[in-house]
Protein backbone atom coordinates (compact mmCIF):
# COMPACT_ATOMS: atom_id res chain seq x y z
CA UNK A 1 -4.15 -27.29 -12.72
CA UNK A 2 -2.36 -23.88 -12.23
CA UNK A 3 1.38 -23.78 -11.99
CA UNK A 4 2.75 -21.98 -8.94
CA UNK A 5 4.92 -18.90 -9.21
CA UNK A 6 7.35 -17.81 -6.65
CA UNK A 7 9.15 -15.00 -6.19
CA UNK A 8 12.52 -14.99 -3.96
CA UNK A 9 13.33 -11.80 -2.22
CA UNK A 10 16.27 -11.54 -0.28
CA UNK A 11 15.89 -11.17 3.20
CA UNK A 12 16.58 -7.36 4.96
CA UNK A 13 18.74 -8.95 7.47
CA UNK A 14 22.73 -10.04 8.05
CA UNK A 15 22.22 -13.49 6.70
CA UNK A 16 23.86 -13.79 3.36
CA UNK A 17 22.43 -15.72 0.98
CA UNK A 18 18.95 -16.24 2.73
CA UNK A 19 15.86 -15.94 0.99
CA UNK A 20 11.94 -15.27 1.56
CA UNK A 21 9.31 -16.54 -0.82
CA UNK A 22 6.48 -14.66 -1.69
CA UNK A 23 3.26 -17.14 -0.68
CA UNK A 24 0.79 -14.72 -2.19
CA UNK A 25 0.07 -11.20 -3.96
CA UNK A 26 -3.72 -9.68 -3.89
CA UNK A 27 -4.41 -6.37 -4.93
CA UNK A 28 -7.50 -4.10 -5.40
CA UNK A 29 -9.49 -1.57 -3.43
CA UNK A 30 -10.72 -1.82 0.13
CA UNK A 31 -13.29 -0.47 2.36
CA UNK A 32 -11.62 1.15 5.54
CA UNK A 33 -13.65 2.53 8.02
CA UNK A 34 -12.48 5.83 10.27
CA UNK A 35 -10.55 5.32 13.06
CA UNK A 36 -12.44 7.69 15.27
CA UNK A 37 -14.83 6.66 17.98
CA UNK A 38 -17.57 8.85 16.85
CA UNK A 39 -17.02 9.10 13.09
CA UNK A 40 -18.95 5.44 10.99
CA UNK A 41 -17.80 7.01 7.73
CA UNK A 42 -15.43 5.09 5.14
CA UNK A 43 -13.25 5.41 2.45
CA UNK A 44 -11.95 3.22 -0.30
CA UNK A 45 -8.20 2.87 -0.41
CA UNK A 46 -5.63 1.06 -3.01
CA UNK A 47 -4.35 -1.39 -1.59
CA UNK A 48 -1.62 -4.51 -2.18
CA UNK A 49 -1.11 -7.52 0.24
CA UNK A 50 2.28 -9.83 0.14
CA UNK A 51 1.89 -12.97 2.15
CA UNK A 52 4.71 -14.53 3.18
CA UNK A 53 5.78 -17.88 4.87
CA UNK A 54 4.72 -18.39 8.26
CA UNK A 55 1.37 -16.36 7.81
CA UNK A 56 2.98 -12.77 7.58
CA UNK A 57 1.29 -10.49 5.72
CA UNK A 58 2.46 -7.01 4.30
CA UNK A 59 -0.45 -4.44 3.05
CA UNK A 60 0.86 -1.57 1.14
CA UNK A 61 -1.51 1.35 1.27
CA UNK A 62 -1.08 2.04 -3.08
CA UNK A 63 -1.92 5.79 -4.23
CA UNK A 64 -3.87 5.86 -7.05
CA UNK A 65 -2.21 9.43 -8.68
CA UNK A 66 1.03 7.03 -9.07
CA UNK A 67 1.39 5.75 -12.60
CA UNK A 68 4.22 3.89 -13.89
CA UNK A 69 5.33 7.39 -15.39
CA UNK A 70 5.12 9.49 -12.93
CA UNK A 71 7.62 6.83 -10.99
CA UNK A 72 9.76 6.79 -13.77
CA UNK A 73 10.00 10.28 -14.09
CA UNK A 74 10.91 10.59 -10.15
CA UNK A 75 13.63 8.33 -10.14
CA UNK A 76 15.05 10.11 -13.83
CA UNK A 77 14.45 13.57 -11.25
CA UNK A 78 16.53 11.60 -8.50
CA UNK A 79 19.40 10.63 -10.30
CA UNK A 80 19.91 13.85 -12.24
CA UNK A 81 18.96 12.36 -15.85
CA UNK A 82 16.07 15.40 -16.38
CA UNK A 83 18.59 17.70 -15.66
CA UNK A 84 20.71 16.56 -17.56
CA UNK A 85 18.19 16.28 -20.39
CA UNK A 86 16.96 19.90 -20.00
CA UNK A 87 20.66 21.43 -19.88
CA UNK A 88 20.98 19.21 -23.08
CA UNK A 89 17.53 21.11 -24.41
CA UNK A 90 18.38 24.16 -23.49
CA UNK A 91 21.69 24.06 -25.15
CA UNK A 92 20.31 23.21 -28.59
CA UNK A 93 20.09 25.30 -31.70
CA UNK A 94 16.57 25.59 -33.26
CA UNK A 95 18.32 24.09 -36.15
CA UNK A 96 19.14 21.26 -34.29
CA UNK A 97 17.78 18.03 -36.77
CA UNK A 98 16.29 16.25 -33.71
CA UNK A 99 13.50 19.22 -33.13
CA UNK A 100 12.87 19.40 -36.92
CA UNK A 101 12.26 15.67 -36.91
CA UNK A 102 10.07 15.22 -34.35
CA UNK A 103 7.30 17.29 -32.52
CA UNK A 104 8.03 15.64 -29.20
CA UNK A 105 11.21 17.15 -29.20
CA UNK A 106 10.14 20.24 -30.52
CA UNK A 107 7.33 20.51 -27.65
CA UNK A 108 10.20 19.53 -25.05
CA UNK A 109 12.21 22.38 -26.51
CA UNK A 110 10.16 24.60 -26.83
CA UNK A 111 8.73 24.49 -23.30
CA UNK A 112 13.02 24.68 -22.05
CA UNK A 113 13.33 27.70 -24.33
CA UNK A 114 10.26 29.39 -22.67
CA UNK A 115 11.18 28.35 -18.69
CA UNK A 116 14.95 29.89 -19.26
């Protein structure tokens, strides 16, 4: 016997306090075909399905290029922490201990120093 997991969400509407449960999650790749009349070509898409109460279903088209980096380093971009960390870079002395300690920093530096 499995345990069941749900997940509450809180509903996009004015009712405080309600709640949605999540039913079901699938993800994985899918065969869509074209949508034109004359074209019987497909193409496999990423794809994620929520399924909530009362039969809904949500299916998130999911693009492969999108790791968890590259959305982390988006929202850092949005809120102004790269910026922030390049004016830091960019403000450093060569001397600085954190670029003799580590090449990371050193690489991150150096490609700061090069851009300016």
């Amino acid at each position: 016997r499995k345990d069941i997991v749900m997940y509450a969400t809180p509903v996009d509407s004015a009712d405080c306090g309600a709640v949605r449960y999540i039913q079901n999650f699938a993800a994985g790749l899918a065969q869509v075909k074209s949508w034109q009349e004359d074209d019987d070509s497909s193409s496999m898409k990423y794809a994620a399905m929520i399924g909530w109460s009362g039969g809904k279903i949500d299916v998130y088209e999911l693009n492969a290029e999108e790791t968890r980096e590259n959305l982390l380093l988006d929202k850092l971009a949005e809120r102004g922490t790269l910026s922030n960390f390049v004016k830091m870079l960019m403000n450093m002395e060569k001397s600085h201990n954190l670029l003799e300690s580590s090449t990371l920093w050193k690489q991150a530096w150096d490609e700061c120093t090069k851009a300016n």
